[in-house]
Structures are given as structure tokens and as C-alpha cells.
C-alpha atoms as a PDB file:
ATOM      1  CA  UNK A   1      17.936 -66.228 189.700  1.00  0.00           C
ATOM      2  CA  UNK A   2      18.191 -68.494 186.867  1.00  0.00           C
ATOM      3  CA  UNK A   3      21.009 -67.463 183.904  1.00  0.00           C
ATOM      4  CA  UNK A   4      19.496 -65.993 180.641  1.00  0.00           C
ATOM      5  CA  UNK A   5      20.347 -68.005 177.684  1.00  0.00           C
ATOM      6  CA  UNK A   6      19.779 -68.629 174.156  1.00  0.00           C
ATOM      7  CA  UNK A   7      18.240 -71.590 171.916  1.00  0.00           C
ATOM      8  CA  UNK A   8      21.249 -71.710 169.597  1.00  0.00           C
ATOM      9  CA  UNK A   9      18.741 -73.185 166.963  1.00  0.00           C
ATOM     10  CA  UNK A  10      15.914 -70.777 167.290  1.00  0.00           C
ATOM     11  CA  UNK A  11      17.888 -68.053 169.207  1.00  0.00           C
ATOM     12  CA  UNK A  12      14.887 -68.030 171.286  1.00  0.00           C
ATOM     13  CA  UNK A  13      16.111 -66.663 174.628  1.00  0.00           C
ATOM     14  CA  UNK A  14      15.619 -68.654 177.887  1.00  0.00           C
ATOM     15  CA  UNK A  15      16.039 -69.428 181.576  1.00  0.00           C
ATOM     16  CA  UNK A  16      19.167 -72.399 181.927  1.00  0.00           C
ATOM     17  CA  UNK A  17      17.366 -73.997 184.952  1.00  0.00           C
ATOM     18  CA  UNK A  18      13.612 -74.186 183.002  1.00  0.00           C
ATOM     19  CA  UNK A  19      15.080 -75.360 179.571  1.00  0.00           C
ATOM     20  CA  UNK A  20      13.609 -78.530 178.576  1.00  0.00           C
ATOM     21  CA  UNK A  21      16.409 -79.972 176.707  1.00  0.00           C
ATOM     22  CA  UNK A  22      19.995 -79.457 176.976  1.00  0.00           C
ATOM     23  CA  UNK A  23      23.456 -81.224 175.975  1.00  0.00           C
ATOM     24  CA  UNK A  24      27.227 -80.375 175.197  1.00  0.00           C
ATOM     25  CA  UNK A  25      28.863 -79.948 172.100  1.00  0.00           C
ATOM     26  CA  UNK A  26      32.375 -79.681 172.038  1.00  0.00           C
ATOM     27  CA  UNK A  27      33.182 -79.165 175.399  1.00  0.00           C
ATOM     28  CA  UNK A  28      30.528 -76.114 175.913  1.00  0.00           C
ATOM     29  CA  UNK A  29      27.054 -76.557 177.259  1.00  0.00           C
ATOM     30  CA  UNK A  30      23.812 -75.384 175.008  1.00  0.00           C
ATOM     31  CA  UNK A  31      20.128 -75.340 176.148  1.00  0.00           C
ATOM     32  CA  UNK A  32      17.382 -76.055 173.602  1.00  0.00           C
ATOM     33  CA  UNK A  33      13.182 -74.689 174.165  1.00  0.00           C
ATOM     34  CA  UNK A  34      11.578 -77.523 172.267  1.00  0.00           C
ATOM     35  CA  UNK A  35      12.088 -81.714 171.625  1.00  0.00           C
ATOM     36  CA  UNK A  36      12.441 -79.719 167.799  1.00  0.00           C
ATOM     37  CA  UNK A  37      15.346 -77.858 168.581  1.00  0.00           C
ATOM     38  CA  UNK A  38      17.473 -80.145 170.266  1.00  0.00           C
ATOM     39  CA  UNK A  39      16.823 -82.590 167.356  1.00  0.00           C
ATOM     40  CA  UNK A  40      17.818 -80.068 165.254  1.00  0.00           C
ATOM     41  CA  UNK A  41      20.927 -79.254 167.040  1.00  0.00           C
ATOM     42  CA  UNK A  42      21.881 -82.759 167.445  1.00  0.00           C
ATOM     43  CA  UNK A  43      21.851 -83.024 163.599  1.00  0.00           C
ATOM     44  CA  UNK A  44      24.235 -80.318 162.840  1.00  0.00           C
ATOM     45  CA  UNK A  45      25.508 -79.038 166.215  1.00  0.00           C
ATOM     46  CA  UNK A  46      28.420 -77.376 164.421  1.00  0.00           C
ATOM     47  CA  UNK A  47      26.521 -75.166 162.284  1.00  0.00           C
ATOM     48  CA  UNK A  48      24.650 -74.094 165.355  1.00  0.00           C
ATOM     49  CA  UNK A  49      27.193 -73.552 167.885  1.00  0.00           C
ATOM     50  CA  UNK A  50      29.228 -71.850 165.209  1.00  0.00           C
ATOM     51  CA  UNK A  51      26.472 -69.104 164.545  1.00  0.00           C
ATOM     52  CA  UNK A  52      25.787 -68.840 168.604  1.00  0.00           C
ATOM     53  CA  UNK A  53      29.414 -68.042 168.974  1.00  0.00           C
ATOM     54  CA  UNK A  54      29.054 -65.277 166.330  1.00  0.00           C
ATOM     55  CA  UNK A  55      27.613 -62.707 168.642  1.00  0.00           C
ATOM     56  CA  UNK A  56      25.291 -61.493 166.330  1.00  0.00           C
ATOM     57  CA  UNK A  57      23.323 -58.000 166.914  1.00  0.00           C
ATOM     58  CA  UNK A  58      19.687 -58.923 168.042  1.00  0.00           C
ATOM     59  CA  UNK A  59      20.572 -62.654 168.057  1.00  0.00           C
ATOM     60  CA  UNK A  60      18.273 -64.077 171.081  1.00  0.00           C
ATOM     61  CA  UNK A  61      15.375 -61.330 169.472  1.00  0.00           C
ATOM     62  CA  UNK A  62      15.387 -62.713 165.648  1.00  0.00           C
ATOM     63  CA  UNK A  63      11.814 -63.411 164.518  1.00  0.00           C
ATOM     64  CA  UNK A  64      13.269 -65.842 161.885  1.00  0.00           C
ATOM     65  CA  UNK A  65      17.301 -66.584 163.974  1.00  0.00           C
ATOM     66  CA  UNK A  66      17.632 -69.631 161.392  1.00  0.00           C
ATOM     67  CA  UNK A  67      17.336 -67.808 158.305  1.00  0.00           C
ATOM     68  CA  UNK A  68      21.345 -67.100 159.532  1.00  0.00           C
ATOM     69  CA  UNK A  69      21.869 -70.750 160.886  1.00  0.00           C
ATOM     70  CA  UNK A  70      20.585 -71.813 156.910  1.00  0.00           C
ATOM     71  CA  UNK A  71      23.332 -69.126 155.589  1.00  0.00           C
ATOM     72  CA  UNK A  72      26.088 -70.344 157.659  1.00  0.00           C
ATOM     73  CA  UNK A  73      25.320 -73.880 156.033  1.00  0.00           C
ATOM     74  CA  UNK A  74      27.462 -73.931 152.907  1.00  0.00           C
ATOM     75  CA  UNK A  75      28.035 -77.189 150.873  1.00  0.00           C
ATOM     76  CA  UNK A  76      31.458 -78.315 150.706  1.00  0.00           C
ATOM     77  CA  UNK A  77      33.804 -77.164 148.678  1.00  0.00           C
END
């Protein structure tokens, strides 16, 4: 049985072993659903992997997950 995981772009949730993209970002492994995401990701893989590691409630079941991603993106200071 394959482990459950989720798109840390979309927060779409997925199986590991049938995710078509994946890479590693700071020493932890993330799985993508889409060319789209993984793009995405590999444009601003801290923004991402910080909101994945944020534990959200109903992250994984967000109809819109990057509306969050797009707050956690604040210009520098």
C-alpha cells in the first residue's frame, strides 16, 4: 500500500509511488500531481515547504490550498 501524501503546491492529496513528479528540498522529499506544480515548487520551494510543514486543518482537502501558499508570500522587509 502506497503512502498518502500531499501536493505541497496544490495540497492535493496523493499516492507517493503514482506521483508524477517529485524532488527534495532541503533535505526532505515532496511529491508534486502535475508538470504545473512541480514548476511551481521549484520556483519558490521555500514558501511551499514552509506552508506544508504548517499542519494546517483541512490542508490536503482545500478547494483553493494556495490562496494560503499566496499569504505566506510576504515581500521583504
Amino acid at each position: 500500500m502506497s503512502d498518502r501524501v500531499v501536493d505541497p503546491v496544490c495540497g492535493m492529496t496523493i499516492n507517493a509511488d503514482e506521483a508524477p513528479f517529485s524532488g527534495e528540498h532541503q533535505g526532505s522529499k515532496y511529491f508534486f500531481c502535475s508538470a504545473e506544480c512541480d514548476a511551481k515548487f521549484k520556483a519558490d520551494g521555500d514558501a511551499y515547504a514552509t506552508v506544508s510543514r504548517l499542519n494546517l486543518p483541512g490542508w490536503g482537502m482545500t478547494p483553493e490550498p494556495e490562496s494560503v501558499t499566496r499569504q505566506r508570500k510576504r515581500p521583504p522587509a
